[in-house]
N, C-alpha and C. Protein backbone atom coordinates (compact mmCIF):
# COMPACT_ATOMS: atom_id res chain seq x y z
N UNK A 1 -10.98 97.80 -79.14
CA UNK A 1 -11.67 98.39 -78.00
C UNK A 1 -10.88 99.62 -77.55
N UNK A 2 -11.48 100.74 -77.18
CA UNK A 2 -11.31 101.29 -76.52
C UNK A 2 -9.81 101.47 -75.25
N UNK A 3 -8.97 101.78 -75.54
CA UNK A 3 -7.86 101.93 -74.46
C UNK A 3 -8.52 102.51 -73.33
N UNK A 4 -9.60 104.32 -73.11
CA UNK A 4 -10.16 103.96 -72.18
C UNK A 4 -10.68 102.94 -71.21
N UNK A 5 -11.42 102.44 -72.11
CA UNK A 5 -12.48 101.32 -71.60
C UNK A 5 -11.59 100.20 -70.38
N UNK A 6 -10.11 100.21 -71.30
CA UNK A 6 -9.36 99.07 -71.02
C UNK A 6 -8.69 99.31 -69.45
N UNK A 7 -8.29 100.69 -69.56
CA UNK A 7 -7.61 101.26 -68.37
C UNK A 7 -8.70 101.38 -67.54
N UNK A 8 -10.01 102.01 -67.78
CA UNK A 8 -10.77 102.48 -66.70
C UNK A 8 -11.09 100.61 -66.05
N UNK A 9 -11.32 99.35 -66.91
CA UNK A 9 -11.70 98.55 -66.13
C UNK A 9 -10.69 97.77 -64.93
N UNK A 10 -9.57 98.13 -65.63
CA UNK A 10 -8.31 97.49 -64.83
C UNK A 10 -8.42 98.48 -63.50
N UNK A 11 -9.11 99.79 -63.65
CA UNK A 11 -9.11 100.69 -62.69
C UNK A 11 -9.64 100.49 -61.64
N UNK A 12 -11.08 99.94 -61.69
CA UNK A 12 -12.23 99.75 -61.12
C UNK A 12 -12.19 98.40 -60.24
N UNK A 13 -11.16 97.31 -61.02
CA UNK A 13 -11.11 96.17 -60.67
C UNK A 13 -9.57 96.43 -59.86
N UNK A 14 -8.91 97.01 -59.52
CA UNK A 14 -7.63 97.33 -58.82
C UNK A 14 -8.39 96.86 -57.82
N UNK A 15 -7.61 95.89 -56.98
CA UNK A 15 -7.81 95.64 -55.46
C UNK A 15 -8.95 94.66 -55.05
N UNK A 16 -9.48 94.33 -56.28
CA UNK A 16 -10.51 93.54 -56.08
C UNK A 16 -10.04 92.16 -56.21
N UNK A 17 -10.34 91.33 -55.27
CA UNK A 17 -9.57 89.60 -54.97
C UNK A 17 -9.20 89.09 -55.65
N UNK A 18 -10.36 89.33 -56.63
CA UNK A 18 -10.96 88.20 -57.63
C UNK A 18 -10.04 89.02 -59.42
N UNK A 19 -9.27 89.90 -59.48
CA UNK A 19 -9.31 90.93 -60.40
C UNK A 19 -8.59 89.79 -61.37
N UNK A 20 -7.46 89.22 -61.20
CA UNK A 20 -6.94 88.40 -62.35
C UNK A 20 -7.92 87.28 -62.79
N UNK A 21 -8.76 87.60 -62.02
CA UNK A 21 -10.02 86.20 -62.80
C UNK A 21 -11.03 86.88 -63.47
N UNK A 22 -11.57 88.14 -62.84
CA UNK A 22 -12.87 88.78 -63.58
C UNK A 22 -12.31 89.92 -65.24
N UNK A 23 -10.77 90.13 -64.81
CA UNK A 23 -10.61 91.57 -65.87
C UNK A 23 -10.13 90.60 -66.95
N UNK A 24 -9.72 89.70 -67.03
CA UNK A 24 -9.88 89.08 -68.89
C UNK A 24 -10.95 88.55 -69.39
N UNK A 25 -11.97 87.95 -68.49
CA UNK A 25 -13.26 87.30 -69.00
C UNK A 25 -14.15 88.63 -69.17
N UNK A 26 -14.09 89.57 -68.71
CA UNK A 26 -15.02 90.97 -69.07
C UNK A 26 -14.58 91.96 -69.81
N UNK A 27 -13.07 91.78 -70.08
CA UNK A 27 -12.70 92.07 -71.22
C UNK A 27 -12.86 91.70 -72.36
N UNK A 28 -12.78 90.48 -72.67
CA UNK A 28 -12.99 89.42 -73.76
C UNK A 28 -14.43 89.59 -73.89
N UNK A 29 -15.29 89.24 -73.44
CA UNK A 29 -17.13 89.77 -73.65
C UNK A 29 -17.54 90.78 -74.05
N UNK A 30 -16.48 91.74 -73.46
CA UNK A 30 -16.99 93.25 -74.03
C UNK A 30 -16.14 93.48 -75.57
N UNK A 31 -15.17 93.20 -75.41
CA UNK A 31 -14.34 93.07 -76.61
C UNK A 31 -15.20 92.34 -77.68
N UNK A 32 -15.89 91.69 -77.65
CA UNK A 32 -16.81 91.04 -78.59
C UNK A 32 -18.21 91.83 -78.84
N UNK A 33 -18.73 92.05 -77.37
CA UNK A 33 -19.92 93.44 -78.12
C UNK A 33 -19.64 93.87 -78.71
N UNK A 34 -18.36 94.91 -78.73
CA UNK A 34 -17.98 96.06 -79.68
C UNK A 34 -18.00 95.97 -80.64
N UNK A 35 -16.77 94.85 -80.99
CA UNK A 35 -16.45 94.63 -81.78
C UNK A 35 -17.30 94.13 -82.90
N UNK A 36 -18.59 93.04 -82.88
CA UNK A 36 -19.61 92.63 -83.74
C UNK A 36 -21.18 93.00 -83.34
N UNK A 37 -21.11 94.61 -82.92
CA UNK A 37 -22.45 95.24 -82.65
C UNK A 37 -22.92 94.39 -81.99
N UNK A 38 -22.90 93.47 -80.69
CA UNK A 38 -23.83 92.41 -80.41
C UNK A 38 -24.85 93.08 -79.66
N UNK A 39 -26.19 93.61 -80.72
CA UNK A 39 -27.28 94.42 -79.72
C UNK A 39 -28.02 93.66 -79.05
N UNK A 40 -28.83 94.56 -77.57
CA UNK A 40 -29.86 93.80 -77.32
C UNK A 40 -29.42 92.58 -76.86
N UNK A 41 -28.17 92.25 -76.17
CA UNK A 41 -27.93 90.91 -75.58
C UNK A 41 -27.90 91.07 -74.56
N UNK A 42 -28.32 91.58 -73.48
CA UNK A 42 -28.22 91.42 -72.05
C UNK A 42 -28.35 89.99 -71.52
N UNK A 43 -29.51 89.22 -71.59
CA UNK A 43 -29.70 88.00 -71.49
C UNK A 43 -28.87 86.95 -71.79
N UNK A 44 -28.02 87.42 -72.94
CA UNK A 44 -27.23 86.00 -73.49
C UNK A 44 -25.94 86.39 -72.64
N UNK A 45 -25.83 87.42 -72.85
CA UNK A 45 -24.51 87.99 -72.21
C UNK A 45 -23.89 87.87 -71.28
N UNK A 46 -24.79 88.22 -70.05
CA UNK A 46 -24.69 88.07 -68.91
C UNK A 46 -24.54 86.14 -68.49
N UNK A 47 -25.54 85.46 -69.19
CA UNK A 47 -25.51 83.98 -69.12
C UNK A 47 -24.15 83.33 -69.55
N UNK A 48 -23.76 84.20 -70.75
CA UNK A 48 -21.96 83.98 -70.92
C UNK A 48 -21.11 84.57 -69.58
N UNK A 49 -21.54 85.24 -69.36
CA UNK A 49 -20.31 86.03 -67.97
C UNK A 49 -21.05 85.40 -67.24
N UNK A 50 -22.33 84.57 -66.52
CA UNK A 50 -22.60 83.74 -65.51
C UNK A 50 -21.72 82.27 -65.68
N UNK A 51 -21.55 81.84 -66.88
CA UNK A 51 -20.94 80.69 -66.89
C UNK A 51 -19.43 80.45 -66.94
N UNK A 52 -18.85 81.54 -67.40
CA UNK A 52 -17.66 81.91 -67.00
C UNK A 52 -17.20 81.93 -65.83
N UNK A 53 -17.98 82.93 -65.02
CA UNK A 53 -17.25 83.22 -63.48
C UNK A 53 -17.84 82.10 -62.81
N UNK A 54 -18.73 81.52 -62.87
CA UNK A 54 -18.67 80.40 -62.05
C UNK A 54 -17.70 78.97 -62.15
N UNK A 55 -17.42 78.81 -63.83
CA UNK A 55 -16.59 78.11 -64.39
C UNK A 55 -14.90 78.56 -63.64
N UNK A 56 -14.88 79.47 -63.02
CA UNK A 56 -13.19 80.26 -62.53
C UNK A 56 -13.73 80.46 -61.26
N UNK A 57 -14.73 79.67 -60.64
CA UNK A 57 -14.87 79.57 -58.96
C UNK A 57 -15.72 80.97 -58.18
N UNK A 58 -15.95 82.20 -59.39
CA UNK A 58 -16.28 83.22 -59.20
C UNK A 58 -18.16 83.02 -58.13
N UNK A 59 -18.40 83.19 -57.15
CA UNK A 59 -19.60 83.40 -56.87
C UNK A 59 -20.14 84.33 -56.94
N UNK A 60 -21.61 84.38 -58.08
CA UNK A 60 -21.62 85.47 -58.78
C UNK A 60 -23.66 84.97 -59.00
N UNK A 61 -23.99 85.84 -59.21
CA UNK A 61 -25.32 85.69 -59.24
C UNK A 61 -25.86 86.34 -60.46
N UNK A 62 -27.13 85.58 -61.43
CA UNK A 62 -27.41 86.28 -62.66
C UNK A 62 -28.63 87.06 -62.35
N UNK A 63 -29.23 88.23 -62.58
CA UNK A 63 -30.21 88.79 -62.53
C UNK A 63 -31.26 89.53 -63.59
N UNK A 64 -32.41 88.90 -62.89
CA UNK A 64 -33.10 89.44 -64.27
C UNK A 64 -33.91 90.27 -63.67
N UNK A 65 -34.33 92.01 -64.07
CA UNK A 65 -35.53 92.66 -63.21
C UNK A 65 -35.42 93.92 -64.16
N UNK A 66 -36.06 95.01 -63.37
CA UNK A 66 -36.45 95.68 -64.42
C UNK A 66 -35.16 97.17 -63.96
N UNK A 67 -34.97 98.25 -65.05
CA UNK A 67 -33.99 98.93 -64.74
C UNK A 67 -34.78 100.58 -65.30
N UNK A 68 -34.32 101.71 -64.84
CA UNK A 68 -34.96 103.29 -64.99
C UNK A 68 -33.63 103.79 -65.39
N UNK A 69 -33.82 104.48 -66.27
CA UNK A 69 -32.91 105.64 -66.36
C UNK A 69 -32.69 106.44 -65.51
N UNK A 70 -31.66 107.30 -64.70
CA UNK A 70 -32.07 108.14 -63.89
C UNK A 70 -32.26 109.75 -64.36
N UNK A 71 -32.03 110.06 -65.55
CA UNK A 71 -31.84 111.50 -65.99
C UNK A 71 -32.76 111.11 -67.19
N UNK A 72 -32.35 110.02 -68.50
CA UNK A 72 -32.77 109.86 -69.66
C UNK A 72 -34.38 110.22 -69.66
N UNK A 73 -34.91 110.74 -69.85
CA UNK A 73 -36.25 110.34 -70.39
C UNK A 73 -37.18 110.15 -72.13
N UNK A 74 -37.98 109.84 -72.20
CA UNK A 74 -38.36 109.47 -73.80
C UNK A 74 -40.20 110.09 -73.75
N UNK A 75 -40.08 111.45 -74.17
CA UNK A 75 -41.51 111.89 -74.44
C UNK A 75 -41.79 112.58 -72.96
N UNK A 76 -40.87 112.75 -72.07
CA UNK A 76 -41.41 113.13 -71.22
C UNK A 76 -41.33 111.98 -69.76
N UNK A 77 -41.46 110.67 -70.27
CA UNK A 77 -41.73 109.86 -69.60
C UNK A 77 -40.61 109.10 -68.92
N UNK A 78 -40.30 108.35 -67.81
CA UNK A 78 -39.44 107.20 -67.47
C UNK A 78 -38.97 106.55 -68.86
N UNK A 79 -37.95 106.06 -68.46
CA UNK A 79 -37.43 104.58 -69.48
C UNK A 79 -37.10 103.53 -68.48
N UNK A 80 -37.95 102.36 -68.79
CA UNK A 80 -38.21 101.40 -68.09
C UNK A 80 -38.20 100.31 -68.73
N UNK A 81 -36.89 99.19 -69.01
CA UNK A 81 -36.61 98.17 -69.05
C UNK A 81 -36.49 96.76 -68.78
N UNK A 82 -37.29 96.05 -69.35
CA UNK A 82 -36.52 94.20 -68.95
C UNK A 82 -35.17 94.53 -68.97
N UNK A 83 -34.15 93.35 -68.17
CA UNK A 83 -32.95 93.33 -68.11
C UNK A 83 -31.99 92.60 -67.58
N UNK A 84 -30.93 91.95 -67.72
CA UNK A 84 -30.10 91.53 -67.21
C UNK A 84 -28.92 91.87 -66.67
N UNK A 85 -28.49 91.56 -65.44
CA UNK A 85 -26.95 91.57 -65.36
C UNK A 85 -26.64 90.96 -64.06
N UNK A 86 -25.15 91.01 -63.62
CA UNK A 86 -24.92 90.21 -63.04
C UNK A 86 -24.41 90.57 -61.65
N UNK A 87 -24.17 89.99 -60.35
CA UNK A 87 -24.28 90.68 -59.15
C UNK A 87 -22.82 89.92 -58.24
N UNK A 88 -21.87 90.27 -57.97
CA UNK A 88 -20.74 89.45 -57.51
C UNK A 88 -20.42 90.45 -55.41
N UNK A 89 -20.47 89.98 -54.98
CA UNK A 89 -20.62 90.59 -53.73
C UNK A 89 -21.24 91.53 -53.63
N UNK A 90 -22.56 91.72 -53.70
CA UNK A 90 -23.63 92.86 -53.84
C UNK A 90 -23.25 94.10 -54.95
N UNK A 91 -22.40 93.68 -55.96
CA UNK A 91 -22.06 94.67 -56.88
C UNK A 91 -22.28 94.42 -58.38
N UNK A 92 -22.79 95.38 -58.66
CA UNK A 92 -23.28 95.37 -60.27
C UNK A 92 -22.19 95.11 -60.94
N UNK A 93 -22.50 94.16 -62.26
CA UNK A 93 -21.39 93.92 -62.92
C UNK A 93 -22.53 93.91 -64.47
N UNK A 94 -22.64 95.04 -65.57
CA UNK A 94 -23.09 95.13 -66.34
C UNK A 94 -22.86 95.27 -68.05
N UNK A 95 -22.20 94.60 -68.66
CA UNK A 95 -21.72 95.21 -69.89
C UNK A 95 -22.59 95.52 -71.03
N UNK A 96 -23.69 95.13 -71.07
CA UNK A 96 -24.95 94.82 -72.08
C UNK A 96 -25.51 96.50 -72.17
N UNK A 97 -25.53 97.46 -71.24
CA UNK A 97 -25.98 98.85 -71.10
C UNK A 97 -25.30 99.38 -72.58
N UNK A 98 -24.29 99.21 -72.88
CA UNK A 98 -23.05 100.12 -73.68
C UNK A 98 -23.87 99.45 -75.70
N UNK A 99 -24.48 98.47 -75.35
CA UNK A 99 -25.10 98.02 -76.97
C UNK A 99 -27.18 97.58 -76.61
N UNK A 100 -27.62 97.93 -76.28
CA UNK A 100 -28.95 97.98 -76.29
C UNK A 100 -29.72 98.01 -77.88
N UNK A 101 -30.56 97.51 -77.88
CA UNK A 101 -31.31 97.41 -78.72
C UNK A 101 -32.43 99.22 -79.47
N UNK A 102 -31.99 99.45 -78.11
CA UNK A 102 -32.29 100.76 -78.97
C UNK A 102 -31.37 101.98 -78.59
N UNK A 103 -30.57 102.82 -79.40
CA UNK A 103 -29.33 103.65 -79.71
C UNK A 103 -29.52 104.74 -78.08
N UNK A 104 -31.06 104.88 -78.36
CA UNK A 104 -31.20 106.46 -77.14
C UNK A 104 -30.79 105.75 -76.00
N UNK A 105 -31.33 104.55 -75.36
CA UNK A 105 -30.48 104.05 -74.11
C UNK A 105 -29.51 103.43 -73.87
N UNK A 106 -28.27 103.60 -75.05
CA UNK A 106 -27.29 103.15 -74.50
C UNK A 106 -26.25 103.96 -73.85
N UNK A 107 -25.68 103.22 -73.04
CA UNK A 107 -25.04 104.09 -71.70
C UNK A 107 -23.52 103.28 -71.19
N UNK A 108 -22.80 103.18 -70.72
CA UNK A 108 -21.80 103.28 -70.79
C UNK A 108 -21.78 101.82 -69.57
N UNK A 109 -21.20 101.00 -69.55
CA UNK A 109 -21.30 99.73 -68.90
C UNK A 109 -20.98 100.02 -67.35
N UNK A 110 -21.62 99.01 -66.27
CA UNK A 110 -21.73 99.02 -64.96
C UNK A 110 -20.38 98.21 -64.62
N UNK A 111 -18.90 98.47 -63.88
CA UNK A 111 -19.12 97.35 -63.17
C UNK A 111 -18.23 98.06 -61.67
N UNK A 112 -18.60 96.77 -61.33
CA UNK A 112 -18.56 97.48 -60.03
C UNK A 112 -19.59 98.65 -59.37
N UNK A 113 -20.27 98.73 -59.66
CA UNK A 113 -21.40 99.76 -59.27
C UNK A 113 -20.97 101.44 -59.90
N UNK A 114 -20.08 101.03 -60.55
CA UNK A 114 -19.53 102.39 -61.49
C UNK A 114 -19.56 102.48 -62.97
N UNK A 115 -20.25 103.53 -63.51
CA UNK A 115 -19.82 103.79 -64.96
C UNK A 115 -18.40 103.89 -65.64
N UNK A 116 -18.12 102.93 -66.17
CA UNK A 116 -17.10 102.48 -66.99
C UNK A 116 -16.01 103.63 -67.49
N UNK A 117 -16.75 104.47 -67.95
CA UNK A 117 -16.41 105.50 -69.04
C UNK A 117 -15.96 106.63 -68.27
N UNK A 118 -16.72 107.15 -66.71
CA UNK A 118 -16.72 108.14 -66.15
C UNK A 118 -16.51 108.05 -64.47
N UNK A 119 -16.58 106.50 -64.19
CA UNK A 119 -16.37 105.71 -62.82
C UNK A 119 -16.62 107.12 -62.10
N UNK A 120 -17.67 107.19 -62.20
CA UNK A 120 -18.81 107.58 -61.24
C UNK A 120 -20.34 106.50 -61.28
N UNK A 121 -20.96 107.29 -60.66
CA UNK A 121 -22.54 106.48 -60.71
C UNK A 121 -23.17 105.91 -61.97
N UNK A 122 -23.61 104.93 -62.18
CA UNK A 122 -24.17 104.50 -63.34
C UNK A 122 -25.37 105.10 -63.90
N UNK A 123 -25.76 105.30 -64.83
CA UNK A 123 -26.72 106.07 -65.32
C UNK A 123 -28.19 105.21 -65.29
N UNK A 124 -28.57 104.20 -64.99
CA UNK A 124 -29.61 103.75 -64.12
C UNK A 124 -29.26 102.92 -63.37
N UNK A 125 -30.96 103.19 -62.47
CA UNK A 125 -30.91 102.37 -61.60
C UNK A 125 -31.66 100.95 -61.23
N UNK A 126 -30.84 99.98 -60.79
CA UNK A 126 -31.29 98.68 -61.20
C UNK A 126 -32.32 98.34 -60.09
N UNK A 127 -33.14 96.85 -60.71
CA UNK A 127 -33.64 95.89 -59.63
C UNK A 127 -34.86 96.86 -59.16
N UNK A 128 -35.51 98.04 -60.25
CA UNK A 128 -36.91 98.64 -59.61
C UNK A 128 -38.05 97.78 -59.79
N UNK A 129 -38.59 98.57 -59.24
CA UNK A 129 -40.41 97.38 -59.41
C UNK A 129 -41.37 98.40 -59.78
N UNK A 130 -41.69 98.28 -61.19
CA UNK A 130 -42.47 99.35 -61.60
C UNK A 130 -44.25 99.20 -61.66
N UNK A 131 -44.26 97.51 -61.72
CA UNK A 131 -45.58 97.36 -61.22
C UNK A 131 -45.99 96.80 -62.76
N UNK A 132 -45.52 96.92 -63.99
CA UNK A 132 -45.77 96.53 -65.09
C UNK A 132 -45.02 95.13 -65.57
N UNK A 133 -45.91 94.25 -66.03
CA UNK A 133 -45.99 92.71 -66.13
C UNK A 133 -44.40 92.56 -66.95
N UNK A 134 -44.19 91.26 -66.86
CA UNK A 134 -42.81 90.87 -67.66
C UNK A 134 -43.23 91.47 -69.13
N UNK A 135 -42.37 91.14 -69.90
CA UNK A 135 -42.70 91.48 -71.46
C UNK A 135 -42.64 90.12 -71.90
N UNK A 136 -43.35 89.49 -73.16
CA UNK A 136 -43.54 88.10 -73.23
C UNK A 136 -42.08 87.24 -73.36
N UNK A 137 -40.82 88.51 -73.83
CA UNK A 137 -39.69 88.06 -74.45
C UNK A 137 -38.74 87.28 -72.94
N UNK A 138 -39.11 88.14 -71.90
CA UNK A 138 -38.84 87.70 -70.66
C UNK A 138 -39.28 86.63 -69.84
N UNK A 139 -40.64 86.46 -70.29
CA UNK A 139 -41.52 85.18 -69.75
C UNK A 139 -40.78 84.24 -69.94
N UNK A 140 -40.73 84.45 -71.22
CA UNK A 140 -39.76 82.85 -72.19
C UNK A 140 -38.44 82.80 -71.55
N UNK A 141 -37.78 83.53 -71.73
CA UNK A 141 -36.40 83.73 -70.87
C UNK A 141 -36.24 83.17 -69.64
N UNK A 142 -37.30 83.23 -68.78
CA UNK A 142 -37.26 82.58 -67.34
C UNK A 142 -37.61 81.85 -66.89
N UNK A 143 -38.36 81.04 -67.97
CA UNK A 143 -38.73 79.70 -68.35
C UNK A 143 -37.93 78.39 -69.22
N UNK A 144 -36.82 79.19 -69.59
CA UNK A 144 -36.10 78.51 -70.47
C UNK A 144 -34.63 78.14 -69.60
N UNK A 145 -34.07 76.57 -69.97
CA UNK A 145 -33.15 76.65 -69.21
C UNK A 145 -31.76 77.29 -69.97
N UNK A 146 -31.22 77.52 -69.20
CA UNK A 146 -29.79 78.14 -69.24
C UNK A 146 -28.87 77.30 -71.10
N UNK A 147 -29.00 76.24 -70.83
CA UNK A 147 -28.06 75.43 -71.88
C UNK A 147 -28.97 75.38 -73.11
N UNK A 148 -30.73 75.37 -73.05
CA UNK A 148 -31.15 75.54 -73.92
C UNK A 148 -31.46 76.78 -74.72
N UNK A 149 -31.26 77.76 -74.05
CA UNK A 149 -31.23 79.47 -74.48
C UNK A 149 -29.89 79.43 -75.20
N UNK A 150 -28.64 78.63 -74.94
CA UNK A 150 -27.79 79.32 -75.77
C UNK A 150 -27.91 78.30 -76.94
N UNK A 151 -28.09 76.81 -76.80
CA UNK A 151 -28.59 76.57 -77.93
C UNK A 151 -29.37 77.05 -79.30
N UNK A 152 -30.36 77.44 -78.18
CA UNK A 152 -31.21 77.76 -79.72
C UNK A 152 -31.02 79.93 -79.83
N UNK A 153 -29.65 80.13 -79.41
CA UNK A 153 -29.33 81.72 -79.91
C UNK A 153 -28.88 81.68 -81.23
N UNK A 154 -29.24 82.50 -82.50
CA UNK A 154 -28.70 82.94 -83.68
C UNK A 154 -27.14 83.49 -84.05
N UNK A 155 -26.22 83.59 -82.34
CA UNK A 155 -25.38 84.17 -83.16
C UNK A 155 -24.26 83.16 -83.50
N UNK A 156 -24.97 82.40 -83.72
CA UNK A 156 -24.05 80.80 -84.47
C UNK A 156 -24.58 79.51 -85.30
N UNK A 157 -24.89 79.88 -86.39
CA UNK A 157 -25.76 78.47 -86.70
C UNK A 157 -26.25 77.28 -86.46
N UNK A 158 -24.69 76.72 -85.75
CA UNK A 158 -24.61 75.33 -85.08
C UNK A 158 -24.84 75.22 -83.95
N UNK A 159 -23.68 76.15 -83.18
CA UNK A 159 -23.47 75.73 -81.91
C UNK A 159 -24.17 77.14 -81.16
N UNK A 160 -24.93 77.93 -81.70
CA UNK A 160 -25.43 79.49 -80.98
C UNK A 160 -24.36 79.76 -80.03
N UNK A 161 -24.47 80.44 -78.68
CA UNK A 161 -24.19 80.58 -77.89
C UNK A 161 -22.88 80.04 -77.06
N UNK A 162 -22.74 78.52 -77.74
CA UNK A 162 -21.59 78.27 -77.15
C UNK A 162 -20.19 78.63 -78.06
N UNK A 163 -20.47 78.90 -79.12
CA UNK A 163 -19.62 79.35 -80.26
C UNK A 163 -18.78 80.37 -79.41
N UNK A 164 -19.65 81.49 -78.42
CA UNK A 164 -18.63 82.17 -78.29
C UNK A 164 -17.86 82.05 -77.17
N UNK A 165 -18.78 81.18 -75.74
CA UNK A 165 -17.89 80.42 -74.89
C UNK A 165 -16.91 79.60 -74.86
N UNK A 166 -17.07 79.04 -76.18
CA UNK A 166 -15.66 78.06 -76.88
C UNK A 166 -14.67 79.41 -77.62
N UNK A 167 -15.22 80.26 -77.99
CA UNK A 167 -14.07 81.51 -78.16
C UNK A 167 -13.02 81.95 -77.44
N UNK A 168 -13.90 82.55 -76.40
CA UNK A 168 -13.66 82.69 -74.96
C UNK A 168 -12.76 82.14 -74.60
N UNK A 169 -12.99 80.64 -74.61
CA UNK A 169 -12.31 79.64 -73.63
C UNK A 169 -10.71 79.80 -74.27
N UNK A 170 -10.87 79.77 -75.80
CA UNK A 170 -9.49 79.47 -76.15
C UNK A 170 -9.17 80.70 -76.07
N UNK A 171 -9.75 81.93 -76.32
CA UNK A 171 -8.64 83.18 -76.13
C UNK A 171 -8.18 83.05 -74.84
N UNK A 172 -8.41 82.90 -73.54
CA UNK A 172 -7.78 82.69 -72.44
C UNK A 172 -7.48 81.21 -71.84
N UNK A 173 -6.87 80.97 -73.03
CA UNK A 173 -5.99 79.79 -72.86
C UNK A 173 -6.54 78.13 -72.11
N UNK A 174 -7.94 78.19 -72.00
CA UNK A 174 -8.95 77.27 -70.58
C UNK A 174 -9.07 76.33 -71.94
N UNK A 175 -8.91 74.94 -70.71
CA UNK A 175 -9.27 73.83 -71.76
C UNK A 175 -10.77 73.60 -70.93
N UNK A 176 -11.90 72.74 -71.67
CA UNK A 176 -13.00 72.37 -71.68
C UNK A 176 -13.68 71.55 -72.20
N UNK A 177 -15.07 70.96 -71.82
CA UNK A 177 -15.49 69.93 -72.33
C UNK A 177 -17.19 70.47 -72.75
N UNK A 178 -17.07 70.70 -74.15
CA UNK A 178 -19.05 71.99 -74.43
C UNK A 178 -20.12 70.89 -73.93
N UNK A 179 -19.84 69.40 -73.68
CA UNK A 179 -20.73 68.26 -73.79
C UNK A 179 -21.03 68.55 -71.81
N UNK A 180 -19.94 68.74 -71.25
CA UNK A 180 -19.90 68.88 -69.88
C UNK A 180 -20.93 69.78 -69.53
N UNK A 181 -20.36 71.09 -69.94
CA UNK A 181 -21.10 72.27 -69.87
C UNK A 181 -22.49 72.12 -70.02
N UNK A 182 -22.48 71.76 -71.44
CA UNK A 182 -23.89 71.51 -71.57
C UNK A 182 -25.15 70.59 -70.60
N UNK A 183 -24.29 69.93 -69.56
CA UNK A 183 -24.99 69.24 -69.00
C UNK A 183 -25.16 69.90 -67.62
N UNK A 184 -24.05 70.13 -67.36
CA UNK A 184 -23.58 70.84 -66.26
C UNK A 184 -24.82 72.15 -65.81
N UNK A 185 -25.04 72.85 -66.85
CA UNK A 185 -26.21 74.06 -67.19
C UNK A 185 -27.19 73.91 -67.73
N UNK A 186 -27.45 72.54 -67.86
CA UNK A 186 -28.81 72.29 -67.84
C UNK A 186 -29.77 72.13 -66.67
N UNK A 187 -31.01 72.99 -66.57
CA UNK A 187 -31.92 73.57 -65.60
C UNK A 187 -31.53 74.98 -64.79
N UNK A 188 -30.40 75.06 -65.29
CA UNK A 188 -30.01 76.48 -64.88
C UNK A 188 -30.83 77.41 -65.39
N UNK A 189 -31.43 78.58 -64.50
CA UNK A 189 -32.70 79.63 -64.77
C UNK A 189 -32.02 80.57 -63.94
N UNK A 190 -32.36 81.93 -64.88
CA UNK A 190 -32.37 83.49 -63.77
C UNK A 190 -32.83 83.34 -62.77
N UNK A 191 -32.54 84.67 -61.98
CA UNK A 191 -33.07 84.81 -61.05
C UNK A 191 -33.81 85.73 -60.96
């Protein structure tokens, strides 16, 4: 990763309460986008950094709504997204922006209500209401519970999703129980 990336987040998170609990678990997540292209995961992603920070006492909220570019446009038009991320004292906490599913909107990760890369303003803006229906991929998403979405995710044969929360866990040293968890986050849904 990125030494920027590394300094600007330790930057952003200076002074913040919670900083020895949030800057290795959002390091470690992002360290794994990068590192294995994980596109197009906002959803899983954020559900990994929801179960984390709540797992480390973090009160933290997952969000699902729709997001605009504020400069980007495509043909002329808005870019207007399904999306996830996550909200910790009314502040954006986003890493999923920086690997998107498609190359033209990716943008440099939220947290703290700042661009990562340039800790200034983030390059969209979240939580709009554009008036256009979920997309079907989202329906399912917000219908599905929390423990069964990472179940049945591809980026693990066996264990999807928890493969990389059991990663996680052991790179920062946390002992755990996946049978707990799993129960624990079952009926868990966005918001």
């Amino acid at each position: 990763m990125q030494q920027l990336l590394k300094d600007n987040l330790n930057s952003i998170l200076n002074g913040h309460p919670d900083q020895k609990t949030l800057e290795p678990i959002f390091l470690e997540v992002l360290q794994y986008m990068l590192e294995n292209d994980w596109k197009g995961a906002c959803h899983e992603s954020c559900g990994v950094l929801f179960l984390l920070l709540k797992e480390s006492n973090i009160n933290c909220e997952w969000r699902l709504g729709e997001v605009t570019f504020k400069e980007k446009k495509l043909n002329g038009n808005p870019i207007i997204f399904d999306h996830s991320w996550i909200v910790i004292n009314n502040e954006i906490f986003d890493l999923s922006l920086c690997k998107t599913n498609y190359p033209l909107v990716d943008s440099p990760a939220t947290i703290r209500n700042l661009n990562i890369e340039t800790l200034g303003e983030p390059e969209v803006s979240y939580n709009i209401e554009s008036g256009w229906e979920d997309s079907p991929q989202t329906i399912t998403i917000k219908r599905t519970p929390l423990n069964n979405y990472f179940d049945n995710s591809p980026i693990h044969p066996t264990l999807g999703t928890w493969f990389l929360i059991e990663k996680i866990y052991k790179n920062l040293g946390k002992s755990f129980s996946l049978d707990e968890l799993k129960e624990k986050y079952d009926g868990i849904y966005w918001k």
